[in-house]
N, C-alpha and C. Protein backbone atom coordinates (compact mmCIF):
# COMPACT_ATOMS: atom_id res chain seq x y z
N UNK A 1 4.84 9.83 -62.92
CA UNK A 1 5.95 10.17 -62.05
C UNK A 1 5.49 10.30 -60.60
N UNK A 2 4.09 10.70 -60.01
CA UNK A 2 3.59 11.43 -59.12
C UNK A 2 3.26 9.72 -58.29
N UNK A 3 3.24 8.63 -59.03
CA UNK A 3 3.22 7.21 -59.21
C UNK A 3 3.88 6.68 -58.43
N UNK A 4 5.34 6.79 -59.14
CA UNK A 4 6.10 6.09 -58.63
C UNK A 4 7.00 6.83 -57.52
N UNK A 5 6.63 8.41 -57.19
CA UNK A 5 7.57 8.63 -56.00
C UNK A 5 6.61 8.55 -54.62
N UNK A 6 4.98 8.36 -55.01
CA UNK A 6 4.55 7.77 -53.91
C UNK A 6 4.85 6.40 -53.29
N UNK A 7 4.74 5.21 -54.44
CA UNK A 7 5.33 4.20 -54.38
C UNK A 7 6.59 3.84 -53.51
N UNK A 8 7.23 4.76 -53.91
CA UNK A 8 8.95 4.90 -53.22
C UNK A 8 8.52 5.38 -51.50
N UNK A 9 7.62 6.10 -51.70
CA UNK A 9 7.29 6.80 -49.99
C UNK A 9 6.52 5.50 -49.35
N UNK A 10 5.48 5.06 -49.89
CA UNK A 10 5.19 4.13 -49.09
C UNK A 10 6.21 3.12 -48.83
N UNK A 11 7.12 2.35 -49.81
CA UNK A 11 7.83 1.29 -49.57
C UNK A 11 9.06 1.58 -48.33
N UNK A 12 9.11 3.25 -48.38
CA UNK A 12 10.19 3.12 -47.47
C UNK A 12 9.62 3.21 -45.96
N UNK A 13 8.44 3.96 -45.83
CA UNK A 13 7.46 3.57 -44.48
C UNK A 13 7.12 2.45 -44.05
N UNK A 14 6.92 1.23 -45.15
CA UNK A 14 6.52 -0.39 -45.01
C UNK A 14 8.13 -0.76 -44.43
N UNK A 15 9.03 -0.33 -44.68
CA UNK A 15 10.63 -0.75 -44.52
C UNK A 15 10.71 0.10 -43.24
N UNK A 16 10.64 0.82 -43.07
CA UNK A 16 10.87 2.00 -41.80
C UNK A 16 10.14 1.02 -40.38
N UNK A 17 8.93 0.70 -40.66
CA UNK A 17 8.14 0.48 -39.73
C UNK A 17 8.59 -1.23 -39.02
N UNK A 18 8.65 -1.87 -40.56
CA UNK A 18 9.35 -3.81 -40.19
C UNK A 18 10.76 -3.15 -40.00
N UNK A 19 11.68 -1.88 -40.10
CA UNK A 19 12.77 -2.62 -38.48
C UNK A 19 12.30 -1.51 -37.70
N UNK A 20 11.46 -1.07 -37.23
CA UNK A 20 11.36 -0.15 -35.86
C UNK A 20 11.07 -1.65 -35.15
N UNK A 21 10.12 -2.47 -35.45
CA UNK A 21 9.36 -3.44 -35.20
C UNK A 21 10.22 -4.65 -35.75
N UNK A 22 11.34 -4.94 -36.08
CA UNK A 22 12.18 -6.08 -35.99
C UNK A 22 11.48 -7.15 -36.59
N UNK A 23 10.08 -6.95 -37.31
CA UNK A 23 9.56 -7.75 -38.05
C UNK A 23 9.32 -8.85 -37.47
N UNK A 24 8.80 -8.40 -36.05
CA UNK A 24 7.78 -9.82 -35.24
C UNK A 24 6.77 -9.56 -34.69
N UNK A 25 6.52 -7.93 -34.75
CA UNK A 25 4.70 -7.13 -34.68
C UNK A 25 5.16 -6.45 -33.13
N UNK A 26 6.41 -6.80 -32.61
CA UNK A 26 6.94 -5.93 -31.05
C UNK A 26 7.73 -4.78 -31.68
N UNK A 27 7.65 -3.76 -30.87
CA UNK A 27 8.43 -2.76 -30.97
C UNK A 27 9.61 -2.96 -30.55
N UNK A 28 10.74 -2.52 -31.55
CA UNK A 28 12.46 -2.50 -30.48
C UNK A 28 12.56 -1.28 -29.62
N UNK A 29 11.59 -0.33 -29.83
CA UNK A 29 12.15 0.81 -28.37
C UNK A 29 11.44 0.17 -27.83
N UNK A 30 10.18 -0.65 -27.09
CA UNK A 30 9.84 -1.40 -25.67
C UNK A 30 11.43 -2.18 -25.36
N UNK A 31 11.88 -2.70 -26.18
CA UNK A 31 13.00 -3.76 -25.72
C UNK A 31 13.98 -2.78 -25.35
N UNK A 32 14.75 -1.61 -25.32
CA UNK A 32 15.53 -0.87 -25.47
C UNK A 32 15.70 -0.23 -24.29
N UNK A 33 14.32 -0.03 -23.68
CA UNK A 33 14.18 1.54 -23.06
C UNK A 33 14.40 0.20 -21.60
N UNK A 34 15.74 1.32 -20.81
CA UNK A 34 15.84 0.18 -19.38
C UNK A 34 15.14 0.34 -18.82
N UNK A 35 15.13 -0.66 -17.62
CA UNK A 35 14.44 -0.68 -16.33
C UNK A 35 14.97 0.74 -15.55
N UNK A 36 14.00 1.56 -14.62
CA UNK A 36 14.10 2.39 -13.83
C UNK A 36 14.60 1.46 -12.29
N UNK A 37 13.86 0.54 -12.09
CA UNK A 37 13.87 0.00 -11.04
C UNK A 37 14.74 -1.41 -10.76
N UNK A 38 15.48 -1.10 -9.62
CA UNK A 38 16.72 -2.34 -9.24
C UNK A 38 16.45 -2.94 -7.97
N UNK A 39 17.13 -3.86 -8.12
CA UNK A 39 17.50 -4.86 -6.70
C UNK A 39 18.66 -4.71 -6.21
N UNK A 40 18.84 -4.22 -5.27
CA UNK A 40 20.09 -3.54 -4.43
C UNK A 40 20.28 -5.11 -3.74
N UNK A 41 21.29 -6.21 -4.01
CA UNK A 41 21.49 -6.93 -3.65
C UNK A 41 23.40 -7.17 -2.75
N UNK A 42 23.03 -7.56 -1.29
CA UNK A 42 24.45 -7.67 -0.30
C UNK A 42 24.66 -9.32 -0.84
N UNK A 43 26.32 -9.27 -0.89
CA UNK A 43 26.93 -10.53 -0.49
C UNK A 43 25.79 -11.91 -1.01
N UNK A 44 25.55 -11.62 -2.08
CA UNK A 44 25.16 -13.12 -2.89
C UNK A 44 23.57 -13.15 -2.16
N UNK A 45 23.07 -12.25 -2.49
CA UNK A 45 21.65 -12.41 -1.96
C UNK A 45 21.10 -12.75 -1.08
N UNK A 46 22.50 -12.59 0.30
CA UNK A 46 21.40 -12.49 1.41
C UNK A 46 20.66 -11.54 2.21
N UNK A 47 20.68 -10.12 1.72
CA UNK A 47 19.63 -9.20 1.99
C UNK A 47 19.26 -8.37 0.36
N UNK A 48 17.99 -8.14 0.26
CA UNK A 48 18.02 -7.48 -1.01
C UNK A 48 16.93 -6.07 -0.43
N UNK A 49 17.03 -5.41 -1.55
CA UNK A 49 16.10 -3.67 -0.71
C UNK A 49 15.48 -3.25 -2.69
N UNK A 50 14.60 -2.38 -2.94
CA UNK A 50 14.79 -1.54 -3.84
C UNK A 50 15.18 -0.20 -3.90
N UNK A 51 15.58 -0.32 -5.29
CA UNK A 51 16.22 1.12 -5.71
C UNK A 51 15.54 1.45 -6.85
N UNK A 52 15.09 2.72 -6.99
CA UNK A 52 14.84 3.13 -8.46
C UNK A 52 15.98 4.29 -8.83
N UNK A 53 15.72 4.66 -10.04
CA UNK A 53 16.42 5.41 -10.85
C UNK A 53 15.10 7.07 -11.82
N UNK A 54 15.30 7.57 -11.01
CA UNK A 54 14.11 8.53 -11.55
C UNK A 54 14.72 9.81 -12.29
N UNK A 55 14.07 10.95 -12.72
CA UNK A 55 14.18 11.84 -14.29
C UNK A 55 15.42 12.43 -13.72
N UNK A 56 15.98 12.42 -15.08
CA UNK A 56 17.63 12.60 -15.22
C UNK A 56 17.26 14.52 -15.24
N UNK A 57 18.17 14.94 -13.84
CA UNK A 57 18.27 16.48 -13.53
C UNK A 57 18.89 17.42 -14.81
N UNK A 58 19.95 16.48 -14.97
CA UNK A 58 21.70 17.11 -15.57
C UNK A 58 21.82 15.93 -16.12
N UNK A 59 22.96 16.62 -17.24
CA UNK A 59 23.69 15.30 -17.85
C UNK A 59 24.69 14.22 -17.02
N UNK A 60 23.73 13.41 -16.88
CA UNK A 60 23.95 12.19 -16.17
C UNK A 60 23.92 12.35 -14.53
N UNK A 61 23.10 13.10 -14.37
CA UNK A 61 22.94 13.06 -12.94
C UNK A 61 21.71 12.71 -13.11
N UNK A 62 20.53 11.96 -11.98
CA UNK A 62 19.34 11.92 -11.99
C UNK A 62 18.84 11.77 -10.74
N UNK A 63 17.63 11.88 -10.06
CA UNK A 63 17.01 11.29 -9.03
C UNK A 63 17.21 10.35 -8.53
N UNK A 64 17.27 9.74 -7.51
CA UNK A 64 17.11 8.09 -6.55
C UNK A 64 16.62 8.15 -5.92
N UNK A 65 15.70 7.42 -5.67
CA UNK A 65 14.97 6.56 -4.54
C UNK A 65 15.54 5.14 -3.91
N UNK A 66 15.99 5.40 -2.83
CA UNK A 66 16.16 4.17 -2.26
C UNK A 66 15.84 3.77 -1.00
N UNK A 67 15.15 2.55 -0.87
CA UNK A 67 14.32 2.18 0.41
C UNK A 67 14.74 1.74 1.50
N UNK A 68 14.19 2.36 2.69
CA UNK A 68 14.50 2.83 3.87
C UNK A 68 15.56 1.03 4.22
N UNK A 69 14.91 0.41 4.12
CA UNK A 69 15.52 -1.16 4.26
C UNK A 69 17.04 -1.47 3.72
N UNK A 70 17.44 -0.17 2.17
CA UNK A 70 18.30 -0.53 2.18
C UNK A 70 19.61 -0.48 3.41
N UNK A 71 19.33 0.16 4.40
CA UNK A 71 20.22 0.84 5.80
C UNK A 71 20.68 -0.71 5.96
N UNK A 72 19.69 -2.03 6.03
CA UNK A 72 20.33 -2.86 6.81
C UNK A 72 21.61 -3.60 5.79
N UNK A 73 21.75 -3.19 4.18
CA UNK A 73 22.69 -3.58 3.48
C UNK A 73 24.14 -2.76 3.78
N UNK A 74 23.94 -1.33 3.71
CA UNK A 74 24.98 -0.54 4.18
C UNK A 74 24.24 0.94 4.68
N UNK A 75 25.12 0.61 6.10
CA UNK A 75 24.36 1.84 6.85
C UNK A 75 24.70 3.15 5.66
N UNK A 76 23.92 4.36 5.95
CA UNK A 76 24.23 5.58 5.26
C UNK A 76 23.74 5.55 3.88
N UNK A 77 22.97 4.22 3.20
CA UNK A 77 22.86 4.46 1.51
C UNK A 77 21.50 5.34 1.55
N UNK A 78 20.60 4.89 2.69
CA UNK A 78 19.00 5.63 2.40
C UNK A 78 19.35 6.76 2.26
N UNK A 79 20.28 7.27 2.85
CA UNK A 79 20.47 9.05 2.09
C UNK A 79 20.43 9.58 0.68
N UNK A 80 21.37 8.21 0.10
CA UNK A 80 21.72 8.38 -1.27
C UNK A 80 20.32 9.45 -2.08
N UNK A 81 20.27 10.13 -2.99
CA UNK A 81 18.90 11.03 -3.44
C UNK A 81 19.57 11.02 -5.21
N UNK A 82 20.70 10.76 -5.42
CA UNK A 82 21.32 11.08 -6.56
C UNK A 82 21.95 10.11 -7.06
N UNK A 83 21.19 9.47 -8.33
CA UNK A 83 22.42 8.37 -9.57
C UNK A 83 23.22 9.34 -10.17
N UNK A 84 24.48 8.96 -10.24
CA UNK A 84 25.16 9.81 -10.99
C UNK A 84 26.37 8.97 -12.42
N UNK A 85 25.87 8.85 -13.52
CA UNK A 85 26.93 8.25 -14.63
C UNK A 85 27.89 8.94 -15.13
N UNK A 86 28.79 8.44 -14.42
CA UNK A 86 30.29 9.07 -15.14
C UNK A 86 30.86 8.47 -16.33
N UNK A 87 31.61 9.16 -16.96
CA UNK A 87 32.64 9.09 -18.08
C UNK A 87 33.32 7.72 -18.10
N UNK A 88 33.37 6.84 -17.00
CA UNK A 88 34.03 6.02 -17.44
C UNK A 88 33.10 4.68 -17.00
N UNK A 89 31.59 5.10 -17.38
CA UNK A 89 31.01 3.75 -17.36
C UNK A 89 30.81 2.99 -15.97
N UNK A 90 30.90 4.08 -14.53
CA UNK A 90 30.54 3.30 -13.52
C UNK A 90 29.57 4.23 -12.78
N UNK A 91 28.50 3.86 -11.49
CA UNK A 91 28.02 4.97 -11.50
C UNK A 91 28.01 4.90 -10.08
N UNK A 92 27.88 6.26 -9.84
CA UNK A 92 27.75 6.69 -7.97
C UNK A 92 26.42 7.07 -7.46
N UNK A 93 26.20 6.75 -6.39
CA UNK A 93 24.99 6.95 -5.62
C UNK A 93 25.13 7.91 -4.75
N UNK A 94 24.67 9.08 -4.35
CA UNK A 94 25.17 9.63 -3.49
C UNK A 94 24.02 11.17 -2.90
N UNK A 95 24.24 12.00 -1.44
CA UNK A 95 23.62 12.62 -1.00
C UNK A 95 23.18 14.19 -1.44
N UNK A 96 24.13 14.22 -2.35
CA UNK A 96 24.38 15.51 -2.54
C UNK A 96 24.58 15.84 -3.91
N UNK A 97 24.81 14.77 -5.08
CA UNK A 97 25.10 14.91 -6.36
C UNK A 97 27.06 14.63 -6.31
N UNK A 98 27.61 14.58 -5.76
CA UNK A 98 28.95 14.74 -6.01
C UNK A 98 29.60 13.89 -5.37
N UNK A 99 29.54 13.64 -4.01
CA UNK A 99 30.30 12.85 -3.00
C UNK A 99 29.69 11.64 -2.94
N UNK A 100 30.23 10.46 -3.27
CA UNK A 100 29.81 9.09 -3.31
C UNK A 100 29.66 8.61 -1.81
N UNK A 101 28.66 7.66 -1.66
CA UNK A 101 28.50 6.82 -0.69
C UNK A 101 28.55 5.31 -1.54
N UNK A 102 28.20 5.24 -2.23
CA UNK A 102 28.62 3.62 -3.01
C UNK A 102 28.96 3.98 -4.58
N UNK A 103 29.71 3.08 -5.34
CA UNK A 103 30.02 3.59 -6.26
C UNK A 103 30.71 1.84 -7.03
N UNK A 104 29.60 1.91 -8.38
CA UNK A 104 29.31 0.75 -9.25
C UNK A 104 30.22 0.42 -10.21
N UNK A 105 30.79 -0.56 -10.68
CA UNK A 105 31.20 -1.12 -11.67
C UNK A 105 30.30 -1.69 -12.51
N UNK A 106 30.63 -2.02 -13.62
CA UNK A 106 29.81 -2.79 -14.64
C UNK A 106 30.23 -4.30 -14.51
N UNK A 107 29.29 -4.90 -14.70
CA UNK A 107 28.87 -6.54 -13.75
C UNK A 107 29.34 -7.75 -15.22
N UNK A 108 29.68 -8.65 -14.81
CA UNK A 108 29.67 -9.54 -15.53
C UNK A 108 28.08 -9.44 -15.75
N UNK A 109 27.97 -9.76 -17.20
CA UNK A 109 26.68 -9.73 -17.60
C UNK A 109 25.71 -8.68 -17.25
N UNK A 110 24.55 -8.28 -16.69
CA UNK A 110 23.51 -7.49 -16.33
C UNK A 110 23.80 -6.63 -15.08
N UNK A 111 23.74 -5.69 -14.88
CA UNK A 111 24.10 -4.58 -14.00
C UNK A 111 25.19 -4.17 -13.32
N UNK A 112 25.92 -3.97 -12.08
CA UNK A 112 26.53 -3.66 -11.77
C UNK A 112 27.23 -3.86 -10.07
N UNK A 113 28.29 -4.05 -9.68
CA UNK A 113 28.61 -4.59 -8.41
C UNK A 113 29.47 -2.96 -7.98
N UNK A 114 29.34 -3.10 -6.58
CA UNK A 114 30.13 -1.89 -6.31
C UNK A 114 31.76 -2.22 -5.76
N UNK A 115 32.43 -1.24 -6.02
CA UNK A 115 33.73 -1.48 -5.42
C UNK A 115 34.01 -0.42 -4.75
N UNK A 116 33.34 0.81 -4.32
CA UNK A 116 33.91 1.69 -3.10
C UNK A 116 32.39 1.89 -2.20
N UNK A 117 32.44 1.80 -0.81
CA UNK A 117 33.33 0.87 -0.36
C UNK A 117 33.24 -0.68 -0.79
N UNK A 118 35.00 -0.95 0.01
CA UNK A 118 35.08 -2.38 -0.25
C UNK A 118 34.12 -3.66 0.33
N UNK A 119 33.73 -3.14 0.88
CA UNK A 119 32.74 -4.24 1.80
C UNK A 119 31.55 -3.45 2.24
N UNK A 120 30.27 -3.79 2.53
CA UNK A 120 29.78 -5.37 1.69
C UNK A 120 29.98 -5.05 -0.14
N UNK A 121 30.09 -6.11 -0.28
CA UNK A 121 29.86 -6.12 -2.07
C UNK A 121 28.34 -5.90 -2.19
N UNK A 122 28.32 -5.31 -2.64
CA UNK A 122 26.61 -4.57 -3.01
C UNK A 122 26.60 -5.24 -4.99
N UNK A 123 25.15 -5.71 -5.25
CA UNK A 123 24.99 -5.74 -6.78
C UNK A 123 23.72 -5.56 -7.45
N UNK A 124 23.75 -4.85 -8.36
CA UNK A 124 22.77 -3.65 -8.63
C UNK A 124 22.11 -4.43 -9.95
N UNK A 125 20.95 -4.75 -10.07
CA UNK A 125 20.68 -5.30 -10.85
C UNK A 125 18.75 -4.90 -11.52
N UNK A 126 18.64 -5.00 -12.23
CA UNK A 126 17.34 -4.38 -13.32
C UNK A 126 16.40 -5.31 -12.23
N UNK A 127 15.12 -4.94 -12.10
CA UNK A 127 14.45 -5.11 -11.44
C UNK A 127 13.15 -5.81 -12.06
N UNK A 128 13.22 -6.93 -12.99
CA UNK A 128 12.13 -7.31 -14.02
C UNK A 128 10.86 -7.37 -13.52
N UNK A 129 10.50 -8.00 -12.10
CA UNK A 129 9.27 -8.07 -11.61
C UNK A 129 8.62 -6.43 -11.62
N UNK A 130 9.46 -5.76 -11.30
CA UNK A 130 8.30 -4.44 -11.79
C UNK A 130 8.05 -3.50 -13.08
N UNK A 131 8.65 -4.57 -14.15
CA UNK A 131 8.63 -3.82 -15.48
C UNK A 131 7.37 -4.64 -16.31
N UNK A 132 7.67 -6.02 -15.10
CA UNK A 132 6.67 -6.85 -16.08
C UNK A 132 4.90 -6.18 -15.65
């Protein structure tokens, strides 16, 4: 008996482990876990700046970093100090935790475009060159 409920323990660890690992020797939390770091991209890529996304304060508030360069996309964002994810799936950038200075929609496909303000169109996108 002592047999077969080890048996049962290992088979379900051999099973546990091929789908943590999706059964191609990679882990699925590496694939999972997002990028911290974005490309703050104006009007179809003709100025781009970085942004990161750093340790979440509060529920769904977290740190930002954003670089001094982004000023020449929209004056007033280098202030921004705070990502903030709201309830309905869009997120705000802003000085203080509360009062938006740009504020994201969810993007066709991969990240996010802003719609307040209306101009410039700002688009927020995962930053692969520094994950790789």
């Amino acid at each position: 008996m002592k047999t077969l409920s080890a048996l049962i323990v290992a088979v379900a660890l051999f099973g546990g482990v091929q789908l943590f690992h999706d059964g191609n020797g990679e882990s699925v939390a590496n694939e999972a876990s997002p990028s911290n770091s974005y490309r703050l991209i104006a009007n179809g890529d003709e100025a781009a700046c970085a942004v990161s996304r750093g340790a979440e304060i509060s529920d769904g508030l977290s740190l930002l970093t954003v670089a001094p360069t982004c000023r020449s996309l929209l004056p007033g964002i280098e202030r921004a100090k705070f990502w903030r994810d709201q309830n309905d799936g869009t997120v705000a950038f802003s000085a203080n935790g509360v009062d938006p200075i740009v504020t994201f929609g969810v993007a066709d496909g991969d990240g996010y475009e802003s719609y307040a303000p209306a101009t410039p169109l700002l688009s927020l996108a995962g930053d692969r060159k520094a994950g790789d």
